[in-house]
Protein backbone atom coordinates (compact mmCIF):
# COMPACT_ATOMS: atom_id res chain seq x y z
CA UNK A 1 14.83 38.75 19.07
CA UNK A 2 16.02 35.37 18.40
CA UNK A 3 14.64 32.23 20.76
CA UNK A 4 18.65 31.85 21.62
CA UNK A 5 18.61 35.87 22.93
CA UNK A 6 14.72 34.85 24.38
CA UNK A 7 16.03 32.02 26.46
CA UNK A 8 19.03 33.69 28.24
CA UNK A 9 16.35 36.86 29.11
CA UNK A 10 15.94 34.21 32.16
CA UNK A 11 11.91 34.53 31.86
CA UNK A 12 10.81 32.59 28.70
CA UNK A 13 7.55 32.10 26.87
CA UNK A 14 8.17 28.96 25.01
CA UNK A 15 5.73 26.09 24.19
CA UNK A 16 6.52 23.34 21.80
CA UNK A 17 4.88 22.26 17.85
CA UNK A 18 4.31 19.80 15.98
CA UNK A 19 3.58 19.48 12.42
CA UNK A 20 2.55 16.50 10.86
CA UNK A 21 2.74 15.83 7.30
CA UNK A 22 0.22 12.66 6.21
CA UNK A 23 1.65 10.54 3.28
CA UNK A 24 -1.74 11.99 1.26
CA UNK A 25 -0.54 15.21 1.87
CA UNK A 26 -2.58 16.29 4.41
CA UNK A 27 -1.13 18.40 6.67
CA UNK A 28 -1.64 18.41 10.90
CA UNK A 29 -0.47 20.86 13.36
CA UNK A 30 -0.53 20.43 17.23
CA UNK A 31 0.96 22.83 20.22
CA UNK A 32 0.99 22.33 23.88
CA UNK A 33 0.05 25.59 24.04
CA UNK A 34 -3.51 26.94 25.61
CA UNK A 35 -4.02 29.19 22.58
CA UNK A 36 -3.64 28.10 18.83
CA UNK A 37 -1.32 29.86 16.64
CA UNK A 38 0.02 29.64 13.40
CA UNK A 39 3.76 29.79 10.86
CA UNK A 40 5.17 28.44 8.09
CA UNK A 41 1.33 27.93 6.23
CA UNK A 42 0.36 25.42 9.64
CA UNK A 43 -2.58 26.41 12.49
CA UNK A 44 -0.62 24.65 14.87
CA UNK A 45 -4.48 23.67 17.39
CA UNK A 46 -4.04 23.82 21.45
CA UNK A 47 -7.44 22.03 21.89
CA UNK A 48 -5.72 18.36 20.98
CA UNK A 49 -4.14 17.26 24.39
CA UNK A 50 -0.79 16.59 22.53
CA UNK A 51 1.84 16.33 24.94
CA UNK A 52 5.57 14.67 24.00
CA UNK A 53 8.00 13.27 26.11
CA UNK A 54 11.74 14.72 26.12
CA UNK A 55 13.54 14.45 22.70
CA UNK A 56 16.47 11.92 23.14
CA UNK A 57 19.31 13.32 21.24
CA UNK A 58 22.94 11.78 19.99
CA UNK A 59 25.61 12.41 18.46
CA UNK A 60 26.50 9.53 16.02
CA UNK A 61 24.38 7.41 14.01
CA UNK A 62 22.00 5.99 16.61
CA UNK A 63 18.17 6.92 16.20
CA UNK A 64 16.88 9.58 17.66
CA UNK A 65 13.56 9.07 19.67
CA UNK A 66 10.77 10.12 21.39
CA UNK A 67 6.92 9.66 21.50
CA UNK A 68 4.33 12.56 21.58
CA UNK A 69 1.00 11.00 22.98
CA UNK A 70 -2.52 13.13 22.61
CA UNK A 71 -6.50 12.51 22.85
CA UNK A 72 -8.22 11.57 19.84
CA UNK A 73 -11.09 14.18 18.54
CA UNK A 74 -13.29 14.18 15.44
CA UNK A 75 -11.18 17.34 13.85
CA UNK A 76 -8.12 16.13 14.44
CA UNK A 77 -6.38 12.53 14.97
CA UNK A 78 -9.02 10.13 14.85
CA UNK A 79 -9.57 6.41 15.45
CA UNK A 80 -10.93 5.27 12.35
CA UNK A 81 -7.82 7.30 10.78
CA UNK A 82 -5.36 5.40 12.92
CA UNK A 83 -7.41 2.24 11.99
CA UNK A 84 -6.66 2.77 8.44
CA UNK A 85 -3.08 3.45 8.64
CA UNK A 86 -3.50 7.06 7.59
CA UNK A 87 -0.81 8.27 9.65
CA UNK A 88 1.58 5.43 9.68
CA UNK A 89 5.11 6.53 8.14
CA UNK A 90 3.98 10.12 8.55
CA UNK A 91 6.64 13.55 8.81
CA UNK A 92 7.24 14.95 12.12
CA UNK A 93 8.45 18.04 12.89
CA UNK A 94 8.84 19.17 16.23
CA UNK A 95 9.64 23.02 17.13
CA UNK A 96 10.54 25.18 20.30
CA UNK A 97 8.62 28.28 19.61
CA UNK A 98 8.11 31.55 21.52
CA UNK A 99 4.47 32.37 21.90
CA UNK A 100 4.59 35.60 22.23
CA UNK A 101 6.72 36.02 19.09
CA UNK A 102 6.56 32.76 16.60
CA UNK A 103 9.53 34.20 14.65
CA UNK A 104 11.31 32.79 17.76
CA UNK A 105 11.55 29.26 17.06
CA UNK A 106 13.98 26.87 16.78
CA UNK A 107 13.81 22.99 14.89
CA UNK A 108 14.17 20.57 17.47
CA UNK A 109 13.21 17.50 15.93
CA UNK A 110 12.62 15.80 12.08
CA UNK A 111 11.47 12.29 11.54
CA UNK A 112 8.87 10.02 10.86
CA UNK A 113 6.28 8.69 12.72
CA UNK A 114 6.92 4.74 13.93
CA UNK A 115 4.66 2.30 16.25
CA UNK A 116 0.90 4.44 16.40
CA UNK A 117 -0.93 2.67 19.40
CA UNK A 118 -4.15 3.98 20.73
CA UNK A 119 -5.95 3.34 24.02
CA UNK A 120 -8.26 5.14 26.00
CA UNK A 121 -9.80 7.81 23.89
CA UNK A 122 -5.84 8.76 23.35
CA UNK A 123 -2.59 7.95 20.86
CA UNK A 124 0.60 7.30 21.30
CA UNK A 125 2.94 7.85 18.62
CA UNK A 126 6.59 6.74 18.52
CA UNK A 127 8.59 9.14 16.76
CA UNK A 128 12.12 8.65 14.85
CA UNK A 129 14.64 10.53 14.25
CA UNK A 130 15.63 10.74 10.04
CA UNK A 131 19.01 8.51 11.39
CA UNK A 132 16.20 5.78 11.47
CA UNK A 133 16.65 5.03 7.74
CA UNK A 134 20.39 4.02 8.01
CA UNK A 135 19.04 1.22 9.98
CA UNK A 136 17.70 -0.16 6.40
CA UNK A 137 19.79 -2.96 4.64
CA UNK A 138 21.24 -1.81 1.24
CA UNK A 139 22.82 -3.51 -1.41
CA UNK A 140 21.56 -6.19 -3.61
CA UNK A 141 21.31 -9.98 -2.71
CA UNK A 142 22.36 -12.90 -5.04
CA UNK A 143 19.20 -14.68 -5.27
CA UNK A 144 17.43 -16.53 -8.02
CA UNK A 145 14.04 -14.16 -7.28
CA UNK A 146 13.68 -10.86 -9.20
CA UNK A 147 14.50 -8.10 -6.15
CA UNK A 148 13.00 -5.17 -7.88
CA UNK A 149 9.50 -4.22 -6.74
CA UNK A 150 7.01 -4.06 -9.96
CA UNK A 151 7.05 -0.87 -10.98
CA UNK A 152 9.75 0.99 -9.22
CA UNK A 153 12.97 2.66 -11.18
CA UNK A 154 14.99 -1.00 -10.93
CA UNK A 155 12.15 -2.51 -13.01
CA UNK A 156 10.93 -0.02 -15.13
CA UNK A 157 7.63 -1.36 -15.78
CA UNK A 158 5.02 1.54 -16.82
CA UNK A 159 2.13 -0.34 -14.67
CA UNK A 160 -0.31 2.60 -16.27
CA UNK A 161 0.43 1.10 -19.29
CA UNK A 162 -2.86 -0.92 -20.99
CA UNK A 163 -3.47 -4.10 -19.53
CA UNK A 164 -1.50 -3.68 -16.23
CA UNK A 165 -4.23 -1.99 -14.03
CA UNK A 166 -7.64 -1.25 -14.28
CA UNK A 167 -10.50 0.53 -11.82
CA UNK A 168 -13.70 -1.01 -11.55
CA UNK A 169 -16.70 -0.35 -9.34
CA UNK A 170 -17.18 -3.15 -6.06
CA UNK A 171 -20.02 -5.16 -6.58
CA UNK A 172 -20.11 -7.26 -3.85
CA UNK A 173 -17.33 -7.09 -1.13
CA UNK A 174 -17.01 -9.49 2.27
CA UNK A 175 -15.02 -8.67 5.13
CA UNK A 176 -13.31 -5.77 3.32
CA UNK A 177 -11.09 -8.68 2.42
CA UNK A 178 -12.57 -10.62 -0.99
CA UNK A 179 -14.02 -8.95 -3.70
CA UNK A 180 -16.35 -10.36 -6.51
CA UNK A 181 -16.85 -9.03 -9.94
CA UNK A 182 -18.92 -9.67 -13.12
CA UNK A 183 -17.36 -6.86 -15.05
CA UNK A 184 -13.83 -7.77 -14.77
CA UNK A 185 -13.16 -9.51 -17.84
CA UNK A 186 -10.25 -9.72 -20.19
CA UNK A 187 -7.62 -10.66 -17.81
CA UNK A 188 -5.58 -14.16 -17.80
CA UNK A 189 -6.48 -16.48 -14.55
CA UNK A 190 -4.38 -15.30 -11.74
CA UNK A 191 -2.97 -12.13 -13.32
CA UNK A 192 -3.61 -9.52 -10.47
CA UNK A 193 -2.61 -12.26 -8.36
CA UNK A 194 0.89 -10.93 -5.66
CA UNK A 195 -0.71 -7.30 -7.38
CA UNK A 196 -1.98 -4.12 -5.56
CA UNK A 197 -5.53 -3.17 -4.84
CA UNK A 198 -5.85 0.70 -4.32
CA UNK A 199 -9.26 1.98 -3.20
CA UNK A 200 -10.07 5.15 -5.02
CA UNK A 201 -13.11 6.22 -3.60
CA UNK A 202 -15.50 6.28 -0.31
CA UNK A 203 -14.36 5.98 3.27
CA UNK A 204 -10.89 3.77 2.48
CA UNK A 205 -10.38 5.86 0.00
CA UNK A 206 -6.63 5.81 -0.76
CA UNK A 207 -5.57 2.72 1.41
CA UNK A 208 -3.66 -0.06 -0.65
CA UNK A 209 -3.42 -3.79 0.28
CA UNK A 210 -1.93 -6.18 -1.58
CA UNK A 211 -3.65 -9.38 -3.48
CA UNK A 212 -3.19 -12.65 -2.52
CA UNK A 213 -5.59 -14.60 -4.90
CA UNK A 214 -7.07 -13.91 -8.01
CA UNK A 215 -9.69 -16.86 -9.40
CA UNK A 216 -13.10 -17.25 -11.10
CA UNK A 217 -15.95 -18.93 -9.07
CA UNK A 218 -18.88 -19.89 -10.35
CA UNK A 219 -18.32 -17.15 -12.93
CA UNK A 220 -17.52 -14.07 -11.07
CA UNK A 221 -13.83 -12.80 -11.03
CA UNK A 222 -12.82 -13.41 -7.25
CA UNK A 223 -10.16 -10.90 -5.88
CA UNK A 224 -8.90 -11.66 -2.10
CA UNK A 225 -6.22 -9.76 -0.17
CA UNK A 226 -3.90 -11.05 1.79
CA UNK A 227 -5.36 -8.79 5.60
CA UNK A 228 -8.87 -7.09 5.28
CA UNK A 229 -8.50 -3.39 4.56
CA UNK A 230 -8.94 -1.02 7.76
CA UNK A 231 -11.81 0.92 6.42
CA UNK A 232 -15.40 0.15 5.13
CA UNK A 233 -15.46 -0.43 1.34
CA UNK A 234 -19.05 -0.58 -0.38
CA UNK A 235 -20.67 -1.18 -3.18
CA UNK A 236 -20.15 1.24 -5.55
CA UNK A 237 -16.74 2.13 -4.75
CA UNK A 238 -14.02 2.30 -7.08
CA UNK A 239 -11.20 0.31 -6.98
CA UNK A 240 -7.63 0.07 -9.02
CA UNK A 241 -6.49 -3.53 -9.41
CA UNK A 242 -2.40 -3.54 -10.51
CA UNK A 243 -0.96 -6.77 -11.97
CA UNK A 244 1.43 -9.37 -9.68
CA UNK A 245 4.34 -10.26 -10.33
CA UNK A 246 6.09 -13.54 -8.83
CA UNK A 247 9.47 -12.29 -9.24
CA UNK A 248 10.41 -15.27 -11.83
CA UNK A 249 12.30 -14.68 -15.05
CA UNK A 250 9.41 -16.47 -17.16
CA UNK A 251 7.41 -13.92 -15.75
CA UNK A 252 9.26 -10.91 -16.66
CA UNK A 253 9.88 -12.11 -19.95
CA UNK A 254 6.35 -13.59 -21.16
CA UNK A 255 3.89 -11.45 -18.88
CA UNK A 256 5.67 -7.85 -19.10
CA UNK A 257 8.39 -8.42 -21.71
CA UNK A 258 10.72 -6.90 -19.13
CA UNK A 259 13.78 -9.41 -19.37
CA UNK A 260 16.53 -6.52 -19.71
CA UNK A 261 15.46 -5.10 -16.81
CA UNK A 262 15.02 -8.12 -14.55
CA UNK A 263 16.56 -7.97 -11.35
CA UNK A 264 17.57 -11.46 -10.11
CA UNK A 265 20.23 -13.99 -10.59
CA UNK A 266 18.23 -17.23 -12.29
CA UNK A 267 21.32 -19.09 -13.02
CA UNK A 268 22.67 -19.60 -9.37
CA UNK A 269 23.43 -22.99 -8.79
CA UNK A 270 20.93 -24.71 -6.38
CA UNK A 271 22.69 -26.63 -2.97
CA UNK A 272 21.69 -29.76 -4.41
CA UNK A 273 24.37 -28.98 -7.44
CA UNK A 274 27.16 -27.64 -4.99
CA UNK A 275 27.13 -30.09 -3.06
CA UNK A 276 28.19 -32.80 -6.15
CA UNK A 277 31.28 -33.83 -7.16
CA UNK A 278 32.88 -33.45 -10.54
CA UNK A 279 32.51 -36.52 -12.97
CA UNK A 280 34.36 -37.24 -16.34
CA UNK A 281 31.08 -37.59 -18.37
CA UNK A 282 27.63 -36.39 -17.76
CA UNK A 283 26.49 -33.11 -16.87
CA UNK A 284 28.20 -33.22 -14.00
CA UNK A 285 31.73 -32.25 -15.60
CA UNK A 286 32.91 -29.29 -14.29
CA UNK A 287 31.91 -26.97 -17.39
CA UNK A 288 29.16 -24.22 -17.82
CA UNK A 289 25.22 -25.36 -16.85
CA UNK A 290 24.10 -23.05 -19.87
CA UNK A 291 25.90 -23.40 -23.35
């Protein structure tokens, strides 16, 4: 029987599910059920609290929305998790399942996981709908910075190329935030510097933040990020370290030797030129800035 047939039988045994998908993969499923059950490869687990406020439906382009709110337990959603970002951007999706016969079931809701608060010894977790994404600006902007992020399919930069990245083991750490070596040698002054720092292993193991200074001091190779990372890194851990890029065409060309593939517009006159006049002689005549 189909959940349509199941829900014009007049008595219904429906409860709703939630799967959610973790950008590493990891894979979460909730019911508001009082017994667990499982489809689709998911254990969908009764014993969270989850409970979700109606789903907000329309027709058009405007965002779907709701927000599912639950009680944070060691197995399950957990603060340190939430701390950590682990489940920020993550997939939702929601079903209307009969319980007596999970076959029965019927997609209600895809989307992503938005705003993640927690309070109380519970979540709350905005959800939105996959209309969300048409809310993000596209097109290209005439600016003199490259617009390409390093490494993506605009700039074509192989950052696992030698030279680009590296991993190293922490040796001293403060504030999950700045990060001394001894070991990191071979690098130009500044080079990781507007780069990525991945951690690789221990308990922040797969969070990325990005670097906002990269100096020597008093001979150890100083690495600080721009916000401390949400997890406790120690010594020992192992950490990838990307090059930065600072989105100028000397950059591309002398650092990556990426020119053909640079993504800004370096000629653009500044205001200071627009706003002058044409002159007979000079510079200033009317004719092209770069012959």
């Amino acid at each position: 029987m189909s959940l349509q047939e199941h829900l014009k039988g007049g008595l219904t045994t429906v409860c709703r599910c939630w799967a959610v998908t973790r950008r590493d993969g990891r894979v979460f499923g909730f019911t508001d059920h009082d017994e667990a059950m499982s489809f689709d490869g998911v254990e969908f687990k009764a014993d969270t609290g989850l409970t979700a406020s109606a789903l907000q439906q329309v027709t058009g382009l405007a965002v779907d929305n709701s927000e599912a709110v639950g009680a944070l337990s060691g197995d399950a959603v957990t603060e340190a998790d939430i701390n950590a970002g682990r489940f920020d951007g993550a997939g939702v999706v929601a079903w209307l399942v009969n319980w007596r016969d999970v076959s029965a079931r019927e997609v209600q809701f895809k989307g992503s996981i938005g705003e993640l608060k927690r309070a109380d010894g519970a979540f709350h977790a905005e959800l939105r709908g996959l209309s969300e994404v048409l809310n993000t600006p596209v097109g290209r902007v005439y600016q003199k910075p490259c617009q390409a992020v390093l490494g993506d399919a605009a700039c074509c930069v192989d950052l696992s190329a030698a030279g680009y990245r590296t991993e190293v083991v922490v040796e001293q750490v403060e504030d999950a935030r700045v990060f001394r070596f001894t070991t990191l040698a071979g690098f130009d002054d500044r080079w990781f510097e507007r780069g990525r720092l991945e951690v690789r292993t221990g308990q922040a193991e797969g969070l990325v933040a990005m670097v906002k200074n990269d100096r020597v001091v008093d001979g150890k190779r100083e690495i600080e990020l721009w916000e401390e990372l949400r997890m406790p890194v120690e010594t020992g851990d192992v950490v990838r370290i990307e090059a930065g890029c600072d989105k100028r065409i000397e950059t591309c060309r002398l650092k990556f030797q990426n020119i053909e593939n640079f993504q800004g517009f370096p000629h653009i006159p500044g205001e200071d030129w627009l706003m002058t006049y044409p002159q007979d002689s000079g510079a200033n005549d009317g004719g092209s800035r770069y012959l």
